[in-house]
N, C-alpha and C. Protein backbone atom coordinates (compact mmCIF):
# COMPACT_ATOMS: atom_id res chain seq x y z
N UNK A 1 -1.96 9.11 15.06
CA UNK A 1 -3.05 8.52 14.29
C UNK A 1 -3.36 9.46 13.13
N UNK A 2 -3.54 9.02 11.64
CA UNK A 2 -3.79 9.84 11.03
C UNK A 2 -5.26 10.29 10.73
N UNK A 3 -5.46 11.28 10.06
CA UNK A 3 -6.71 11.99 10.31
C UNK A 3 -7.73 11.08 8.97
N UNK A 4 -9.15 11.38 9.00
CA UNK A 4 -9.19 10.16 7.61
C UNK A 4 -9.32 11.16 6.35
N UNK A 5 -8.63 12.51 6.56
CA UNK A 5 -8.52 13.54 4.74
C UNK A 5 -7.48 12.82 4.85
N UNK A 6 -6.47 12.66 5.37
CA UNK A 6 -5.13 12.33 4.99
C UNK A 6 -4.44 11.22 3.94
N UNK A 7 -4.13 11.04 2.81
CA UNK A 7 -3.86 9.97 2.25
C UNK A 7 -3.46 9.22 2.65
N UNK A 8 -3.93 8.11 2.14
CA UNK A 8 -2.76 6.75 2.66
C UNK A 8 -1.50 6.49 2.09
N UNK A 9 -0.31 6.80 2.90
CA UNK A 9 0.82 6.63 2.21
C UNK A 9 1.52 4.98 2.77
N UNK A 10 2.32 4.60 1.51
CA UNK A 10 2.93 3.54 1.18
C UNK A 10 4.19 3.28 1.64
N UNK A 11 5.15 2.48 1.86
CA UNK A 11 6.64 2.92 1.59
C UNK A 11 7.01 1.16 0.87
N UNK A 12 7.64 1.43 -0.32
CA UNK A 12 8.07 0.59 -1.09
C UNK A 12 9.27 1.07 -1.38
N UNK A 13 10.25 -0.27 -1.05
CA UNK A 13 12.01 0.46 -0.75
C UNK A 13 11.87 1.15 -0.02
N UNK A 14 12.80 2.18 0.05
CA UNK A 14 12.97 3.01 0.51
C UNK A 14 12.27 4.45 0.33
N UNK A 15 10.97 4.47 -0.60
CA UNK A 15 10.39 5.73 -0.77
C UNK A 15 9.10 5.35 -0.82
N UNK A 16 8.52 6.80 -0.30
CA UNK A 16 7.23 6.41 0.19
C UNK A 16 6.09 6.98 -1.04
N UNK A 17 4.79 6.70 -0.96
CA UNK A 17 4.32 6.99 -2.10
C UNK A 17 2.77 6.94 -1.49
N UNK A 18 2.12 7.89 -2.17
CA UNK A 18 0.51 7.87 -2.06
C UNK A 18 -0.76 6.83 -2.32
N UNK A 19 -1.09 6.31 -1.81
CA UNK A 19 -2.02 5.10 -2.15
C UNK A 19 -2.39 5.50 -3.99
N UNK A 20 -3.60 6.72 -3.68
CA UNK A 20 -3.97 7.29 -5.05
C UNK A 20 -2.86 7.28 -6.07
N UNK A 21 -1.80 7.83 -5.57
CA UNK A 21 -0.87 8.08 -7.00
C UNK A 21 -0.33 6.51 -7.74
N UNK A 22 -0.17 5.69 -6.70
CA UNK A 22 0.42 4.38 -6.80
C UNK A 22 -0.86 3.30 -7.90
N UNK A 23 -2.05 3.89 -7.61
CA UNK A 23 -3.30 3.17 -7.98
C UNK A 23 -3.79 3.75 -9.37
N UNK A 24 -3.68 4.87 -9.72
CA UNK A 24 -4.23 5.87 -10.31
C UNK A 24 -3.54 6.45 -11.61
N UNK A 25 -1.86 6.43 -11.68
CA UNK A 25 -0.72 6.96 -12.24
C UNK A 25 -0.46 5.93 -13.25
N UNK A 26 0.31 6.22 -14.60
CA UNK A 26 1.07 5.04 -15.21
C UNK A 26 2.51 4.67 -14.22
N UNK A 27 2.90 5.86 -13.55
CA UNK A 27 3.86 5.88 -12.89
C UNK A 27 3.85 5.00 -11.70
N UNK A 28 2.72 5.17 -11.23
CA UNK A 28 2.49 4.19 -9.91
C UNK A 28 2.34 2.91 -10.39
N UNK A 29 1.93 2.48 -11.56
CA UNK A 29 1.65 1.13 -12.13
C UNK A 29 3.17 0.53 -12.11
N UNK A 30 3.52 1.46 -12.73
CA UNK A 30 5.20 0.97 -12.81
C UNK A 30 6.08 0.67 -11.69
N UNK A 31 5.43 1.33 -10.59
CA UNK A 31 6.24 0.72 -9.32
C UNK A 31 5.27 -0.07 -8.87
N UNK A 32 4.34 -0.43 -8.73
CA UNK A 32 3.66 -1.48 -8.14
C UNK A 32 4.08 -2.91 -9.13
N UNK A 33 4.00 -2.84 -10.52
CA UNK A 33 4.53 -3.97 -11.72
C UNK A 33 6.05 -4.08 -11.07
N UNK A 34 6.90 -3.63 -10.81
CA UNK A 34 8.43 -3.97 -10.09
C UNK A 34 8.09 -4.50 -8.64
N UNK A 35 7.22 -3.95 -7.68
CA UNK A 35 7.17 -4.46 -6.30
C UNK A 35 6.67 -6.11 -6.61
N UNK A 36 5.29 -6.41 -7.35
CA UNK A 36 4.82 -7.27 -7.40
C UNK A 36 6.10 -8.66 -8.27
N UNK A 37 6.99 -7.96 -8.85
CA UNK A 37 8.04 -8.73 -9.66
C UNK A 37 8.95 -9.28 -8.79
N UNK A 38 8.90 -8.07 -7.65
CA UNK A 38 10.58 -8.30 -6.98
C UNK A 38 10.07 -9.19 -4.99
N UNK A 39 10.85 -8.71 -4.63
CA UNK A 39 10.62 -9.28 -3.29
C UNK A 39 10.28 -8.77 -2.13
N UNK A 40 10.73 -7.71 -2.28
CA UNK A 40 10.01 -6.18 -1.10
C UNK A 40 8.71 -6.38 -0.82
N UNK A 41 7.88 -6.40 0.20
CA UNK A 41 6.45 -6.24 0.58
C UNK A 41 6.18 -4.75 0.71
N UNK A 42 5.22 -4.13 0.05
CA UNK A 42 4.81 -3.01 0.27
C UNK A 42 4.59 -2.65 1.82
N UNK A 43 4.78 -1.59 2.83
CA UNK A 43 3.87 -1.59 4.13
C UNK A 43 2.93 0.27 4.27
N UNK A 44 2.23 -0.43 5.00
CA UNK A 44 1.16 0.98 4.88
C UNK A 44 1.63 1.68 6.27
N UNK A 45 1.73 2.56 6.02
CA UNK A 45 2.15 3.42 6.86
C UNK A 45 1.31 4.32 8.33
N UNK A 46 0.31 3.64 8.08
CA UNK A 46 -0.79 4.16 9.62
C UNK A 46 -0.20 3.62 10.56
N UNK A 47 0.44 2.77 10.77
CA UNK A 47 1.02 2.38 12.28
C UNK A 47 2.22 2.53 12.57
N UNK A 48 2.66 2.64 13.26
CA UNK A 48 4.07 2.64 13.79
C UNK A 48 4.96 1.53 13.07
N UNK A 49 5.88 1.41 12.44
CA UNK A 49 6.65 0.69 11.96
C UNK A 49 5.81 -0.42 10.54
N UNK A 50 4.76 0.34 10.01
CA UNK A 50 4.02 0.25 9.02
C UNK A 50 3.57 -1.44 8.82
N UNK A 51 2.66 -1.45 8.01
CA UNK A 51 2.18 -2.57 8.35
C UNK A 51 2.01 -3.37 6.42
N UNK A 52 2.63 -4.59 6.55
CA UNK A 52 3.39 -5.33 5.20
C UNK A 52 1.99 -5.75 4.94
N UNK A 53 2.22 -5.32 3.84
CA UNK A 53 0.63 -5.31 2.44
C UNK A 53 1.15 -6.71 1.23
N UNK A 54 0.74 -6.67 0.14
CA UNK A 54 1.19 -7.32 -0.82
C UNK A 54 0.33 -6.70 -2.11
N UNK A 55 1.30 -6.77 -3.29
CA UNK A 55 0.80 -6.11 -4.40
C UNK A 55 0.01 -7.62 -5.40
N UNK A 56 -1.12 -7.27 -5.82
CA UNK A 56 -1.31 -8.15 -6.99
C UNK A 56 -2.30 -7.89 -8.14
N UNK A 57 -2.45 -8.73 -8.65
CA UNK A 57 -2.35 -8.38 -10.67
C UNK A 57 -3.81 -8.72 -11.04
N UNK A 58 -4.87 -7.76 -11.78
CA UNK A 58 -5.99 -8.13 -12.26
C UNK A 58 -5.30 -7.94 -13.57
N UNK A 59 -5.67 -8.68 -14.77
CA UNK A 59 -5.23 -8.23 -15.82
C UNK A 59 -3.56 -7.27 -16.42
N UNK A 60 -3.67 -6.45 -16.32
CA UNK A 60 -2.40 -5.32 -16.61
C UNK A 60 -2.61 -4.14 -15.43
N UNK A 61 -3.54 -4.20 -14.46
CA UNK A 61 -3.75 -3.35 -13.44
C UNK A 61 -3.03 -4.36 -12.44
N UNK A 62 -2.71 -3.42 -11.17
CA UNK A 62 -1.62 -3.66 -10.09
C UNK A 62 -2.55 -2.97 -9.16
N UNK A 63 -2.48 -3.64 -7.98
CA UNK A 63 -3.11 -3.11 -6.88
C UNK A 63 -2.64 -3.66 -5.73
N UNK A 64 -2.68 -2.82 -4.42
CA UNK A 64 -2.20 -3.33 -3.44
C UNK A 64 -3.75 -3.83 -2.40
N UNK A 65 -3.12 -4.75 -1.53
CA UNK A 65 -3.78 -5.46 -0.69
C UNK A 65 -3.73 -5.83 1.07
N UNK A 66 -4.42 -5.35 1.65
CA UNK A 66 -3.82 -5.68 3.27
C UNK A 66 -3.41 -7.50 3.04
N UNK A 67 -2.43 -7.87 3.87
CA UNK A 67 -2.49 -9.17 4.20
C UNK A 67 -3.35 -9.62 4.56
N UNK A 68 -3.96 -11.23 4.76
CA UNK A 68 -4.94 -11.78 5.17
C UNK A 68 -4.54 -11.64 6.48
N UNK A 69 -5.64 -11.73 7.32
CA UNK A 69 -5.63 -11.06 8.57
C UNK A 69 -4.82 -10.25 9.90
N UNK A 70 -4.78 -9.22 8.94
CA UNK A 70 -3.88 -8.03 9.47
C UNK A 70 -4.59 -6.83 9.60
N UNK A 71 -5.87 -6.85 9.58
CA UNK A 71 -6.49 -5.84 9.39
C UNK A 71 -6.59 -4.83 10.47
N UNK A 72 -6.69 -5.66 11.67
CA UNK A 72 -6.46 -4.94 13.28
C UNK A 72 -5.40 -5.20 13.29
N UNK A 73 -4.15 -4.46 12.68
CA UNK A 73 -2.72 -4.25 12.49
C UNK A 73 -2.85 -2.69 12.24
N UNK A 74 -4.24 -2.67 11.54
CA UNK A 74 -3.86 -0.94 10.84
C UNK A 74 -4.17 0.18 11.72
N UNK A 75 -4.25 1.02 11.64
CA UNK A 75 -4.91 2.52 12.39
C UNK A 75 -6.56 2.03 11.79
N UNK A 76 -7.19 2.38 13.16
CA UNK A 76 -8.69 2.33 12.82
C UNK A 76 -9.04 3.68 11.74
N UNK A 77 -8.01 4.30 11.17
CA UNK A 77 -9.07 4.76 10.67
C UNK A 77 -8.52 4.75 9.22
N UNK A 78 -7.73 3.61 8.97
CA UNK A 78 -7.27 3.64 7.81
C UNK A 78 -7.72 2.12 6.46
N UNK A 79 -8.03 3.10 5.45
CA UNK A 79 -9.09 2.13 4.77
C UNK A 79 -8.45 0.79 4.62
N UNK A 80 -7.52 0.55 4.97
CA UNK A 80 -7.04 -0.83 4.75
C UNK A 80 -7.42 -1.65 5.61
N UNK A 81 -8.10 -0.99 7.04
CA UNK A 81 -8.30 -1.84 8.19
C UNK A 81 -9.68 -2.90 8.01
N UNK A 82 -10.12 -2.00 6.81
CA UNK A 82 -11.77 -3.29 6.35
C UNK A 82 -11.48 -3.72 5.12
């Protein structure tokens, strides 16, 4: 279980990535603008075999999203679970 300092990490493809950096970065924009393009589901990584998110678009910002009701999918202590 992760601790709640711990970031929330991502894995899109095959590499994994920091919630913050993914949200926050031009760099992270740029892989979230390709996830949301392509077909890969983002998954969050608090649970065992991570749990499939989806990326989507306010304007030119990219953000990721728990699935609709998947929320008791996540680690209780991970902000995606509310």
């Amino acid at each position: 279980m992760p601790l709640p300092d711990q970031a929330q990490r991502i894995a899109i493809g095959s590499r994994i990535h920091e919630l913050a950096c993914l949200a926050d970065t031009k760099a992270g924009q740029d892989v979230l603008a390709e996830a949301y393009r392509g077909s890969q589901r983002p998954r969050c990584l608090c649970a065992t075999g991570g749990v499939e998110m989806y990326v989507g678009r306010r304007g030119t910002t990219y953000y990721l999203a728990r699935m609709p009701g998947s929320g008791m999918l996540h680690d209780a202590v991970c902000p995606s679970v509310e």
